[in-house]
Protein backbone atom coordinates (compact mmCIF):
# COMPACT_ATOMS: atom_id res chain seq x y z
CA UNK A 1 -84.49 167.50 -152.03
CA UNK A 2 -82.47 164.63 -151.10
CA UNK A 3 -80.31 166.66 -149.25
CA UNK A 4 -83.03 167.90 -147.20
CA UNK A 5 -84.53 165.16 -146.00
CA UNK A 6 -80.96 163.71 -145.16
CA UNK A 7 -80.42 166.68 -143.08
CA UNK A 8 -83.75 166.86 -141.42
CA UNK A 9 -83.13 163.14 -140.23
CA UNK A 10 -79.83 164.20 -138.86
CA UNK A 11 -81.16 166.83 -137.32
CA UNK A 12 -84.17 164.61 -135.48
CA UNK A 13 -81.53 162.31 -134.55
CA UNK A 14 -79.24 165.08 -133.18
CA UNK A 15 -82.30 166.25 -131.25
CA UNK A 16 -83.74 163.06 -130.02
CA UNK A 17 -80.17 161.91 -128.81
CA UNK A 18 -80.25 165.12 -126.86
CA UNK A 19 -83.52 164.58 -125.43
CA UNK A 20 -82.49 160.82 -124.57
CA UNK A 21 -79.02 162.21 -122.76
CA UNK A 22 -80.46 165.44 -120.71
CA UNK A 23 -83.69 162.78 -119.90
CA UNK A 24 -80.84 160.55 -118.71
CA UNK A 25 -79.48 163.09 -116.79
CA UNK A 26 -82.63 163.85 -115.21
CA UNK A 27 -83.44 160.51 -113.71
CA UNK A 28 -80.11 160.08 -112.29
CA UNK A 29 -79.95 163.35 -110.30
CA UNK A 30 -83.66 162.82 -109.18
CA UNK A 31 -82.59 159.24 -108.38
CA UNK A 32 -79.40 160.40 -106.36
CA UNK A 33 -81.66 163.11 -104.85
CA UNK A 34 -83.79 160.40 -103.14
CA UNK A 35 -81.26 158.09 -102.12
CA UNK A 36 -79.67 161.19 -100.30
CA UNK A 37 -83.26 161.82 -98.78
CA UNK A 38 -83.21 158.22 -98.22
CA UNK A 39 -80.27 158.46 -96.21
CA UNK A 40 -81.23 161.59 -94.01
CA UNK A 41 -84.60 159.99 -93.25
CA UNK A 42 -82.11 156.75 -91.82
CA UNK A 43 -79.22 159.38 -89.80
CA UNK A 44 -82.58 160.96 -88.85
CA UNK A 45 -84.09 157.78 -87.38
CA UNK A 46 -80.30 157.08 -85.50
CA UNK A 47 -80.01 160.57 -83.85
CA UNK A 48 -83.84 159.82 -82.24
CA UNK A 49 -82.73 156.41 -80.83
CA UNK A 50 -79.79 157.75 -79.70
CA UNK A 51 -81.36 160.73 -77.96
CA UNK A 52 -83.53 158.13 -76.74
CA UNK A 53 -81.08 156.32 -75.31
CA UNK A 54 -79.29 159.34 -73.85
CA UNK A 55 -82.77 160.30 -71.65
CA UNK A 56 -83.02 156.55 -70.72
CA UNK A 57 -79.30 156.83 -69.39
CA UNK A 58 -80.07 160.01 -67.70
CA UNK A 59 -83.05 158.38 -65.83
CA UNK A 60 -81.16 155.66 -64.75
CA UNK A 61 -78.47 157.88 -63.20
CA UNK A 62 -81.14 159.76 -61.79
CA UNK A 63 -82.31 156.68 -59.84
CA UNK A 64 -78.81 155.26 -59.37
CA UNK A 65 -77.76 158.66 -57.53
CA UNK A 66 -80.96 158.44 -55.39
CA UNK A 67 -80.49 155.28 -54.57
CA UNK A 68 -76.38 155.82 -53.73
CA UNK A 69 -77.63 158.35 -51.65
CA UNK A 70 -80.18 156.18 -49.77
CA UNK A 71 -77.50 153.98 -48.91
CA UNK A 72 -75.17 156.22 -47.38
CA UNK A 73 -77.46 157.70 -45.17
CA UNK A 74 -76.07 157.50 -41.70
CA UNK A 75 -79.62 156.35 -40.59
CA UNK A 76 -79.91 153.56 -42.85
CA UNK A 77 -75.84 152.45 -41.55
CA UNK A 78 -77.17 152.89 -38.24
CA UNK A 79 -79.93 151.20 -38.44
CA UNK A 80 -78.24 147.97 -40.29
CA UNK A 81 -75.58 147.82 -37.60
CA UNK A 82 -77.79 147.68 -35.26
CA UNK A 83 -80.87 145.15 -36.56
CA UNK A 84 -78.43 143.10 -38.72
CA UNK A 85 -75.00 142.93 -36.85
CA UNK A 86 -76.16 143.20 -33.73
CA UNK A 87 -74.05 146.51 -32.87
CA UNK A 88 -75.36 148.84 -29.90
CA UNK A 89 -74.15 152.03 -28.41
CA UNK A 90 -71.72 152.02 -25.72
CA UNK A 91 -71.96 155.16 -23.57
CA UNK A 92 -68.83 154.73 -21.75
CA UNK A 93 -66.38 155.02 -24.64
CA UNK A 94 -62.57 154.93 -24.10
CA UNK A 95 -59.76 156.22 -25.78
CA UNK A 96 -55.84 154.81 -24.92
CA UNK A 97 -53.11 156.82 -25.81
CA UNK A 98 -49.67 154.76 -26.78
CA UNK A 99 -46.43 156.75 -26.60
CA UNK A 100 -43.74 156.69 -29.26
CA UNK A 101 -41.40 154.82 -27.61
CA UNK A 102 -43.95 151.98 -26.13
CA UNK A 103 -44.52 151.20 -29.75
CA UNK A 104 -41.18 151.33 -30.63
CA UNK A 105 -40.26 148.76 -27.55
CA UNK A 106 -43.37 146.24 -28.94
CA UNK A 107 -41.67 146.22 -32.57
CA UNK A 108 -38.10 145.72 -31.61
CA UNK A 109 -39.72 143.17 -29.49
CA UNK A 110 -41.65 141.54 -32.27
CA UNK A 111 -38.73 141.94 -34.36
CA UNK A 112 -36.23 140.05 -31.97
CA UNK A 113 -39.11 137.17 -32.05
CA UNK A 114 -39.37 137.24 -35.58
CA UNK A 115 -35.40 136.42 -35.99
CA UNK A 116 -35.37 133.74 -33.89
CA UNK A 117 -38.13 131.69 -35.87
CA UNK A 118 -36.92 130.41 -39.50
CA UNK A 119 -37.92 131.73 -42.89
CA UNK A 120 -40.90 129.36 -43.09
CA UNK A 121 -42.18 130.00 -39.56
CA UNK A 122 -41.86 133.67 -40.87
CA UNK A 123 -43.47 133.64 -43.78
CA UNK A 124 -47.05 130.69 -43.25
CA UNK A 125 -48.94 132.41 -41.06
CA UNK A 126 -50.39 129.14 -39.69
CA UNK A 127 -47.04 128.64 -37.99
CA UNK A 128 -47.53 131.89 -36.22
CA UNK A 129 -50.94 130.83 -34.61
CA UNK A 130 -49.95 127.34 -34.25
CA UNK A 131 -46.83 129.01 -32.05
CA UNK A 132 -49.57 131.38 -30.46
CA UNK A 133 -51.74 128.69 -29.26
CA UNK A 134 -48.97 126.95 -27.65
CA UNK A 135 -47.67 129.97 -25.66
């Protein structure tokens, strides 16, 4: 009888290690099941702001290409020339037409000029106007 008690004690110990181990293993996949829900609900909550974001960006270009557009309106140039720099239209408009070789005469010209001054004169421009004024 001994021997049967002995092995029915074994046997509830067998048993109720089991139970403790697979009751173990139970809470740690249910707790590893909500930390991943856990973490979906958080990338969830990041994709919305940054779809947010995104429409908020698209409104904004939206406004910025309106108001680009706005600006370079030839009426709204027009206008600003005319109220803020003073510009008007000039009806009798005239276009001068240079030859090659008139241009060509007014560099070597400029160069010739250029060679006789020295490599400061050359390079300040001050000089130059200074030299301008006097002339």
């Amino acid at each position: 009888m001994a021997y049967n008690t002995k092995h029915a004690q074994e046997k509830e110990t067998k048993h109720s290690t089991l139970f403790v181990l697979s009751f173990l293993c139970v809470f740690l996949c249910a707790a590893a099941l909500g930390t991943l829900r856990l973490y979906g609900l958080y990338l969830e909550h990041r994709i919305s702001q940054a779809a947010v974001r995104i429409e908020k960006s698209k409104e904004e270009n939206v406004a910025l290409s309106r108001r680009y557009a706005q600006l370079l309106s030839p009426a709204r140039i027009y206008n600003y020339a005319k109220c803020n720099l003073g510009m008007e239209s000039v009806a009798n408009i005239k276009v001068i037409t240079l030859s090659e070789s008139s241009v060509k005469l007014v560099q070597h010209k400029e160069e010739e000029r250029a060679a006789g001054r020295s490599f400061a004169e050359n390079r300040n421009p001050l000089v130059n106007q200074a030299h301008a004024e006097n002339h």
